[in-house]
C-alpha atoms as a PDB file:
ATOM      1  CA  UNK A   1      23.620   8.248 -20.077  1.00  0.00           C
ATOM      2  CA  UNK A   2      21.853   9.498 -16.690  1.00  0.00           C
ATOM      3  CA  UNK A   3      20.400  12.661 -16.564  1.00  0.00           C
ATOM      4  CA  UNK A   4      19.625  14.481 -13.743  1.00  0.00           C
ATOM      5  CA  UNK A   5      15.921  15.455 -12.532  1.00  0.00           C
ATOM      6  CA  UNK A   6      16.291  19.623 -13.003  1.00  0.00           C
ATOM      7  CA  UNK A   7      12.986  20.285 -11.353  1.00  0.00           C
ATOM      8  CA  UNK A   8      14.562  18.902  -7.679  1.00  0.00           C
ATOM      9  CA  UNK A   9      12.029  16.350  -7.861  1.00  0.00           C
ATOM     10  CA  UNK A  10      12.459  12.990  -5.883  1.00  0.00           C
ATOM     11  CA  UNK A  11      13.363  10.209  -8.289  1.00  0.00           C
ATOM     12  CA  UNK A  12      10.572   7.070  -8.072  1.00  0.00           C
ATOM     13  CA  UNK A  13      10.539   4.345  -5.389  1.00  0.00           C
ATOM     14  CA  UNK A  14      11.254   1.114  -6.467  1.00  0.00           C
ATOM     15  CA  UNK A  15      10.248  -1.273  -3.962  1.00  0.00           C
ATOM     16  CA  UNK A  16      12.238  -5.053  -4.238  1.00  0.00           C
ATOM     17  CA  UNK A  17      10.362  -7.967  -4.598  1.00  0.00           C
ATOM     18  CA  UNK A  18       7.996  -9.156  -1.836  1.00  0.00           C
ATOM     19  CA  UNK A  19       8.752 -12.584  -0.376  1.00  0.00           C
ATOM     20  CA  UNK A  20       5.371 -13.132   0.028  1.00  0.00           C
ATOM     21  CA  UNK A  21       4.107 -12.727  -3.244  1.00  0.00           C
ATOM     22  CA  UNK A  22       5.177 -16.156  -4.093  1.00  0.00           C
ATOM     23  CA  UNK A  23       3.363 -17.825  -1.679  1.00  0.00           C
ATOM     24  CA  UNK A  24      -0.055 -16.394  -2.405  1.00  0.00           C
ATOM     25  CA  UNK A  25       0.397 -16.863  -5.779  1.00  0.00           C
ATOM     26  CA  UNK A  26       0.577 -20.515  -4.731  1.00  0.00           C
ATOM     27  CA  UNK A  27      -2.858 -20.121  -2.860  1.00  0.00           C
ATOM     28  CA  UNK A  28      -1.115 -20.242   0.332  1.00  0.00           C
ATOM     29  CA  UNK A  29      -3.627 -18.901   2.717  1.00  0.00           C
ATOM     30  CA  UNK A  30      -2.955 -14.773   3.826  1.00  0.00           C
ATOM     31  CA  UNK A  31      -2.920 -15.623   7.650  1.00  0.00           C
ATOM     32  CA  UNK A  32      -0.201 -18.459   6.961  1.00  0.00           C
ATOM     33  CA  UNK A  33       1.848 -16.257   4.675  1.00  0.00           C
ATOM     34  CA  UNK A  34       1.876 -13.258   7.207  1.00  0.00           C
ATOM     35  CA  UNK A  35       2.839 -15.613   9.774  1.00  0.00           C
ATOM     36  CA  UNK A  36       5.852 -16.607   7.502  1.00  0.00           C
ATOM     37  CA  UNK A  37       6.580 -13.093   6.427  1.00  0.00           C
ATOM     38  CA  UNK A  38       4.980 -10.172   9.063  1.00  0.00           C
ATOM     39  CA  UNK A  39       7.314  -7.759   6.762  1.00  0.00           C
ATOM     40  CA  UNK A  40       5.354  -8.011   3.894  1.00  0.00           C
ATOM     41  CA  UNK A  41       3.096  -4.879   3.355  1.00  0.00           C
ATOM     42  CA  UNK A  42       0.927  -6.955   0.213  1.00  0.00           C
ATOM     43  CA  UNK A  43       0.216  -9.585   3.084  1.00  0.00           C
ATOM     44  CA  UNK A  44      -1.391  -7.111   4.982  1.00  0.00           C
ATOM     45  CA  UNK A  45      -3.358  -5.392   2.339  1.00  0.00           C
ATOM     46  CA  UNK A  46      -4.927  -8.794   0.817  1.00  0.00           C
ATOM     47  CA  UNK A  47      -6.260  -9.529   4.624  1.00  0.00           C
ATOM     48  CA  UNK A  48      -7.334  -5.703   4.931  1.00  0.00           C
ATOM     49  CA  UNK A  49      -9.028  -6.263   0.992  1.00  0.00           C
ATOM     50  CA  UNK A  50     -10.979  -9.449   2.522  1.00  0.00           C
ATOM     51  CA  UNK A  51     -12.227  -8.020   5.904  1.00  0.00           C
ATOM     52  CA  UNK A  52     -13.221  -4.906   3.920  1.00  0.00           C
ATOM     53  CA  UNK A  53     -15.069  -7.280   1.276  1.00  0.00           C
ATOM     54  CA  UNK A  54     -16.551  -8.891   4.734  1.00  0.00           C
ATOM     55  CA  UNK A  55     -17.775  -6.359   6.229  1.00  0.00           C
ATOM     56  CA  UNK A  56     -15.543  -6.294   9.021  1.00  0.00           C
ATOM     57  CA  UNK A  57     -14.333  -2.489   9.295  1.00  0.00           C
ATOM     58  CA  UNK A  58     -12.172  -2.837  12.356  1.00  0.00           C
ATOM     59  CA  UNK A  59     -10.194  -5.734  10.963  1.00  0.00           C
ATOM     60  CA  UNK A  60      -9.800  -3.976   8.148  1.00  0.00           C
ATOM     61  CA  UNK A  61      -8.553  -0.683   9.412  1.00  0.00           C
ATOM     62  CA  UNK A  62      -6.074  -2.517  11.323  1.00  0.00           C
ATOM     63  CA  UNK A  63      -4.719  -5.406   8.981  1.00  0.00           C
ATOM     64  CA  UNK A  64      -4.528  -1.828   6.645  1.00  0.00           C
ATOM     65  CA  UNK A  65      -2.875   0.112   8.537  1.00  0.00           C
ATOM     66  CA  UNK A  66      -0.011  -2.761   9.773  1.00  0.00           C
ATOM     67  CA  UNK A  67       0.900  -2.941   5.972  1.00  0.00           C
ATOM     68  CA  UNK A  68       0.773   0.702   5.753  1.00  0.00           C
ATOM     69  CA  UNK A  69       3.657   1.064   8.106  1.00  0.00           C
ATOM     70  CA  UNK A  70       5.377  -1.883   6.974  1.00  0.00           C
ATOM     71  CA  UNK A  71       5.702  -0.470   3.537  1.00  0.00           C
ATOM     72  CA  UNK A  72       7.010   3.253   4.795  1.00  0.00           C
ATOM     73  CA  UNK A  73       9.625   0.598   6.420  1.00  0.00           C
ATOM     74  CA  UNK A  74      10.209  -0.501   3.254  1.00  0.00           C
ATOM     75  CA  UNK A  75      10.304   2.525   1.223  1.00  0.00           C
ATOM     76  CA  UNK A  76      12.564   4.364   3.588  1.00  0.00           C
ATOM     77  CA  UNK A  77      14.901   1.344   3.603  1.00  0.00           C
ATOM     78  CA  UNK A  78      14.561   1.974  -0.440  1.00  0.00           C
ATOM     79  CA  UNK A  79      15.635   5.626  -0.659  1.00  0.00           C
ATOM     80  CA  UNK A  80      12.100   7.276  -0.100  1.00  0.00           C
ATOM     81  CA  UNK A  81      12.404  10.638   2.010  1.00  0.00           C
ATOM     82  CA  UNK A  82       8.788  10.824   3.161  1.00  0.00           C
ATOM     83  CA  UNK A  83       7.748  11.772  -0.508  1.00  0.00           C
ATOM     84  CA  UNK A  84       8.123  11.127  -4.474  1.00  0.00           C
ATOM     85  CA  UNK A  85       6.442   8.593  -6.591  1.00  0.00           C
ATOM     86  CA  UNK A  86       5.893   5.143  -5.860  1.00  0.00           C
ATOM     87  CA  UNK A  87       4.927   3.758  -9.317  1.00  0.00           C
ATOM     88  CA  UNK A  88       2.090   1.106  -9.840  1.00  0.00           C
ATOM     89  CA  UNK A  89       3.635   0.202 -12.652  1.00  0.00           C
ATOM     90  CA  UNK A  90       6.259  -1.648 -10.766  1.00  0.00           C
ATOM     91  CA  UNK A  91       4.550  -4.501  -9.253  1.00  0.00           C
ATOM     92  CA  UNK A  92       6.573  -4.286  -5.690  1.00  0.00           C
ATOM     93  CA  UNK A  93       5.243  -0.858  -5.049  1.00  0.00           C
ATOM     94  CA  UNK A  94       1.677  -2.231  -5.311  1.00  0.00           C
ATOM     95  CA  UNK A  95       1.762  -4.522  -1.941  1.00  0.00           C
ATOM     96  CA  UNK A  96       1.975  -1.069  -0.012  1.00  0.00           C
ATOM     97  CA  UNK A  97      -0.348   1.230  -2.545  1.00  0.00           C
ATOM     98  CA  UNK A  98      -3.009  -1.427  -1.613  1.00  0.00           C
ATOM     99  CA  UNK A  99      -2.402  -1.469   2.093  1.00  0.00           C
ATOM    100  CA  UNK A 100      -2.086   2.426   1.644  1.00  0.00           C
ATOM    101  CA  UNK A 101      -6.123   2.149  -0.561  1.00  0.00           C
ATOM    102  CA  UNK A 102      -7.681  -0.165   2.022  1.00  0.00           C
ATOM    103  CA  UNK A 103      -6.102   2.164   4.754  1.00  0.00           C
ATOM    104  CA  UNK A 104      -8.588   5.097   3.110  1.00  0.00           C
ATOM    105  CA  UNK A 105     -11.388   3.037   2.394  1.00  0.00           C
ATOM    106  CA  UNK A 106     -11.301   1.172   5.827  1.00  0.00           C
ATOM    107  CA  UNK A 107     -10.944   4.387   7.230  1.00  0.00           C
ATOM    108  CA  UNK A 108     -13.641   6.262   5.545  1.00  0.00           C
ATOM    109  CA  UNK A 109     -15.768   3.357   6.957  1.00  0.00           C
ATOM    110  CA  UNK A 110     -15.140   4.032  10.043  1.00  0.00           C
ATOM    111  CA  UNK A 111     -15.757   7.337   9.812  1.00  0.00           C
ATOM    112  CA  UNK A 112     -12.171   8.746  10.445  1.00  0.00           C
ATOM    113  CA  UNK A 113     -12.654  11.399   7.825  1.00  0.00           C
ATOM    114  CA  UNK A 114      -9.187  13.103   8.188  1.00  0.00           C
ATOM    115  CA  UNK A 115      -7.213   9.479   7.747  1.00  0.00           C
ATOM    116  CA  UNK A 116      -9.296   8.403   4.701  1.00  0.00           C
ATOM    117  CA  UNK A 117      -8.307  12.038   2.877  1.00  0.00           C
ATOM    118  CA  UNK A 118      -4.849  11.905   4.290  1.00  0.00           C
ATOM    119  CA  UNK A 119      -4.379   8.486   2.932  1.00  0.00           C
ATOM    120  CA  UNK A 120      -6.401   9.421  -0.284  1.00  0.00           C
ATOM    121  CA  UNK A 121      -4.170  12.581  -0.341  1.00  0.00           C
ATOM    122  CA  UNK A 122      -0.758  10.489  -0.303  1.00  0.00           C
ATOM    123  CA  UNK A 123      -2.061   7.203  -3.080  1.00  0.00           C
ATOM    124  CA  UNK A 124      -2.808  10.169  -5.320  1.00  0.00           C
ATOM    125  CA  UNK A 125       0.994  11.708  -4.712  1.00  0.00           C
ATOM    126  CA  UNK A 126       2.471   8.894  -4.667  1.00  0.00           C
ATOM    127  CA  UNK A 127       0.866   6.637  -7.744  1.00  0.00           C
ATOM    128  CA  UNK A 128      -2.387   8.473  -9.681  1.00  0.00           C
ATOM    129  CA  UNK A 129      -2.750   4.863 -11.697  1.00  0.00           C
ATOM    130  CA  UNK A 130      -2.950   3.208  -8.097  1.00  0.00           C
ATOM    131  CA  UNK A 131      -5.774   5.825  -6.787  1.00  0.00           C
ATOM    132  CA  UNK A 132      -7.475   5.261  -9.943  1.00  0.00           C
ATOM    133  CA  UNK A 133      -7.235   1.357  -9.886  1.00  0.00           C
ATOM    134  CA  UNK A 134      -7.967   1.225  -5.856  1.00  0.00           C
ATOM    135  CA  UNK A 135     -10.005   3.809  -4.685  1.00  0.00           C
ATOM    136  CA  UNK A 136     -14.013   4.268  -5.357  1.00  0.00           C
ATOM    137  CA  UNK A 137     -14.366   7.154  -7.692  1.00  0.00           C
ATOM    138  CA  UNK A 138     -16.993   8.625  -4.418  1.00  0.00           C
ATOM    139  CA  UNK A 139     -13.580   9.535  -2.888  1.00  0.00           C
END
């Protein structure tokens, strides 16, 4: 039995599974697997994670924010209407809710206040667990 959502509430987002994931669980380099699969929004957020963990800001900001828009591709080609929850729980969601994490914190480095609380603004809507797993507890 279904039951409809009575509060007109946007059912969750479940992204399917990333073709890349496989290959970078098999230690296949992030520049090689991006290559193989531009698509891939968890791609894009490991190589945003690493430039962040480097230092490099820019890099960052912009691996970050090409696997930012690759996963709104994604979700919209998944049902999402621009809002609703994307759940952490379900590990598809979680290659876009990092892009969408390293988005804020790359740019919060940069000092592009009103992107970092946008983006912090829309991990919380979309996945609390994810803003509490990704994001510094200074944001």
């Amino acid at each position: 039995m279904t039951h409809d959502n009575l509060l007109g509430q946007p059912p969750e987002t479940l992204l399917p599974v990333d073709p890349a994931t496989l290959m970078l669980d098999a230690g296949t380099q992030p520049a090689d697997v991006a290559r193989a699969h531009p698509t891939s929004s968890l791609v894009w957020a490991v190589l945003a994670e690493a430039a962040l963990s480097g230092g490099d800001d820019i890099a960052a900001y912009a691996y970050a924010r090409t696997g930012y828009h690759r996963g709104l591709d994604t979700l919209r080609r998944s049902g999402w209407h621009g809002h609703g929850p994307v759940p952490w729980s379900h590990l598809p969601n979680r290659g876009f809710l990092r892009a969408l994490a390293a988005l804020a914190r790359a740019a919060a480095a940069i000092e592009e206040v009103d992107e970092a609380e946008r983006c912090v603004t829309f991990l919380s809507d979309s996945s609390r667990e994810a803003a509490t797993q990704l994001l510094p507890t200074s944001q």
